[in-house]
Protein backbone atom coordinates (compact mmCIF):
# COMPACT_ATOMS: atom_id res chain seq x y z
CA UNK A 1 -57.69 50.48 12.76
CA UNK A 2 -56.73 51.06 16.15
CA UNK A 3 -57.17 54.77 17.62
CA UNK A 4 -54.77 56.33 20.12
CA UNK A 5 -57.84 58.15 21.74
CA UNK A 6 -60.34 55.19 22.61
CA UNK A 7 -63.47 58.11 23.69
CA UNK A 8 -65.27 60.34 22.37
CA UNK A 9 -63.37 63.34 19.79
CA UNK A 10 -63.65 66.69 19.26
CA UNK A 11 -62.61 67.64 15.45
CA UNK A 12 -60.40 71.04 15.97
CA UNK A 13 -59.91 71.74 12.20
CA UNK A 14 -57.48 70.18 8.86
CA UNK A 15 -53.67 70.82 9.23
CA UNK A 16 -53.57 72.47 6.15
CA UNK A 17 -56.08 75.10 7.92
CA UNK A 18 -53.10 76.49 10.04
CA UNK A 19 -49.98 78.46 8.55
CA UNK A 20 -47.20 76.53 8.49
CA UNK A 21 -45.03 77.76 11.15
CA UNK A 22 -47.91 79.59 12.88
CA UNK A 23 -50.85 78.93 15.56
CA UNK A 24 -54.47 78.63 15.89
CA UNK A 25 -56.62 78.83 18.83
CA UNK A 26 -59.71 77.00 19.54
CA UNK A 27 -62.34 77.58 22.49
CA UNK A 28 -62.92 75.56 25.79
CA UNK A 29 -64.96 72.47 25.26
CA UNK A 30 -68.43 72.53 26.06
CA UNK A 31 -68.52 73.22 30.25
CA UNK A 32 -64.90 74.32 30.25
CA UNK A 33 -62.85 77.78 30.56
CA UNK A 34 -59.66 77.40 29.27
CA UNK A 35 -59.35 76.40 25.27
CA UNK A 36 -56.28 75.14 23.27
CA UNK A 37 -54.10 76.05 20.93
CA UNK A 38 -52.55 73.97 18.17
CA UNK A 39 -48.99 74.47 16.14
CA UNK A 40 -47.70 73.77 12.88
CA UNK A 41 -44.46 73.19 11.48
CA UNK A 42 -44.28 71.58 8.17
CA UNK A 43 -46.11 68.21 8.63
CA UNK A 44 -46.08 67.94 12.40
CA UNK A 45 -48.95 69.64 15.01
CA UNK A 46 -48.75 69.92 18.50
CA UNK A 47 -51.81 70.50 20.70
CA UNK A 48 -51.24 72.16 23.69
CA UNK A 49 -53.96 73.90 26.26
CA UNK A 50 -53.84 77.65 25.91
CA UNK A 51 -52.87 78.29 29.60
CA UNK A 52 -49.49 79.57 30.61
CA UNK A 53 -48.14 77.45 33.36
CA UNK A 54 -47.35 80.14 35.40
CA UNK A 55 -50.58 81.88 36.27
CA UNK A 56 -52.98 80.41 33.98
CA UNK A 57 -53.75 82.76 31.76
CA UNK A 58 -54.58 82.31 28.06
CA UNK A 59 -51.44 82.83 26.22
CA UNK A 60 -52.92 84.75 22.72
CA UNK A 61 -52.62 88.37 23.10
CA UNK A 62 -55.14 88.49 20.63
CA UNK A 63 -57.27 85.72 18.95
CA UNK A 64 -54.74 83.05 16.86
CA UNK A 65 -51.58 85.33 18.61
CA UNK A 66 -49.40 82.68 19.64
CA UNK A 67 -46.04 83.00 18.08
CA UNK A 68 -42.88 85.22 17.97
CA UNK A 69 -42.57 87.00 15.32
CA UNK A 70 -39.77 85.83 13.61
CA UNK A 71 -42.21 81.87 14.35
CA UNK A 72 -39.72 80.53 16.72
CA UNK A 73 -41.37 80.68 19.75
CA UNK A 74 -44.54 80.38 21.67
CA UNK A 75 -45.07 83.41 23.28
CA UNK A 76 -47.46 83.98 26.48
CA UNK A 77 -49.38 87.25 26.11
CA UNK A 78 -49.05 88.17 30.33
CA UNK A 79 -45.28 88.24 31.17
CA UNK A 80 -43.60 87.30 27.60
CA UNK A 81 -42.16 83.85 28.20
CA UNK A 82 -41.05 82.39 25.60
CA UNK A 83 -41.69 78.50 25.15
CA UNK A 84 -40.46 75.74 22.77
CA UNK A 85 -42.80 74.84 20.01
CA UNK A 86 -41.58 71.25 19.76
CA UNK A 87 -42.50 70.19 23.57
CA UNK A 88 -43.85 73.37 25.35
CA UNK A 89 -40.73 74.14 27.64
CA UNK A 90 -40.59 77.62 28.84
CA UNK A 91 -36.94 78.60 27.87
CA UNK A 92 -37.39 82.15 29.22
CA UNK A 93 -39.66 83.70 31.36
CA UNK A 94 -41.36 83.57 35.00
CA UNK A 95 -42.05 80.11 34.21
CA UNK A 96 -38.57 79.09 32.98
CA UNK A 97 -38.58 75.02 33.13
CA UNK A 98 -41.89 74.65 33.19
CA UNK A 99 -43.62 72.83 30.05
CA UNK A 100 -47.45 73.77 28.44
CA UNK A 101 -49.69 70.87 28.99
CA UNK A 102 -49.73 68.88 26.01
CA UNK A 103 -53.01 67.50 24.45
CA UNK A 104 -53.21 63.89 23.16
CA UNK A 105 -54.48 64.16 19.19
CA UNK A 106 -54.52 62.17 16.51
CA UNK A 107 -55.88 62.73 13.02
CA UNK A 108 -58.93 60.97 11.96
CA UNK A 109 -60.55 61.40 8.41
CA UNK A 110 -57.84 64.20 7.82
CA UNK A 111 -59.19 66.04 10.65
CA UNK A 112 -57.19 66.77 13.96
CA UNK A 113 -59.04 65.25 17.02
CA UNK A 114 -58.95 66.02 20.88
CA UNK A 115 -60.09 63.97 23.52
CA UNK A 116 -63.80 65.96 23.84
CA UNK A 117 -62.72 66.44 27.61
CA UNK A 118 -59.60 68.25 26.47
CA UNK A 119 -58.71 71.16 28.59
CA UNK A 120 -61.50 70.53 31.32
């Protein structure tokens, strides 16, 4: 079977392991600072790195804090923009047009897997 990601993985966790229509964070990779956050709605999950493209910061308020609450929206924690969970555009916000960096993954063994240099 051919992989998408032809290096070495890091296993983030099973889909089924984040609410549907909800977030989950996970920490920098070994050597890095900024970690990533993944999103699920129904079957599909984006990875994106948990860094607002404005100024960088992580976008959780609080750990696994990603989302609106009504689970529309990606919110960022600093100035409230408001992003797109299907590709990461900032729709609103000091970063309006601007997209979260989005993290090649595939799912191996029913686990979601990251490049193991994701987010460095």
């Amino acid at each position: 079977m051919r992989t998408l990601i032809d290096e070495e993985v890091r296993a983030l966790c099973k889909p089924e392991e984040i609410p549907d229509g909800d977030a989950v964070g996970f920490p920098p990779a070994p050597g890095g600072f900024t970690g990533l956050m993944a999103v699920r709605q129904g079957d599909k999950v984006i990875v994106y790195l948990n860094s607002c493209p404005h100024i960088g910061t992580p976008l959780d308020w609080m750990p696994n804090r990603f989302m609106s609450n009504d689970k529309q929206f990606i919110i960022c924690a600093t100035h409230g923009a408001e992003f797109a969970v299907s590709n990461g555009e900032c729709l609103k916000g000091p970063c309006k047009g601007d997209y979260l960096e989005t993290i090649a993954h595939e799912m191996r063994d029913g686990i979601i897997c990251v490049p193991a240099n994701a987010g460095l």
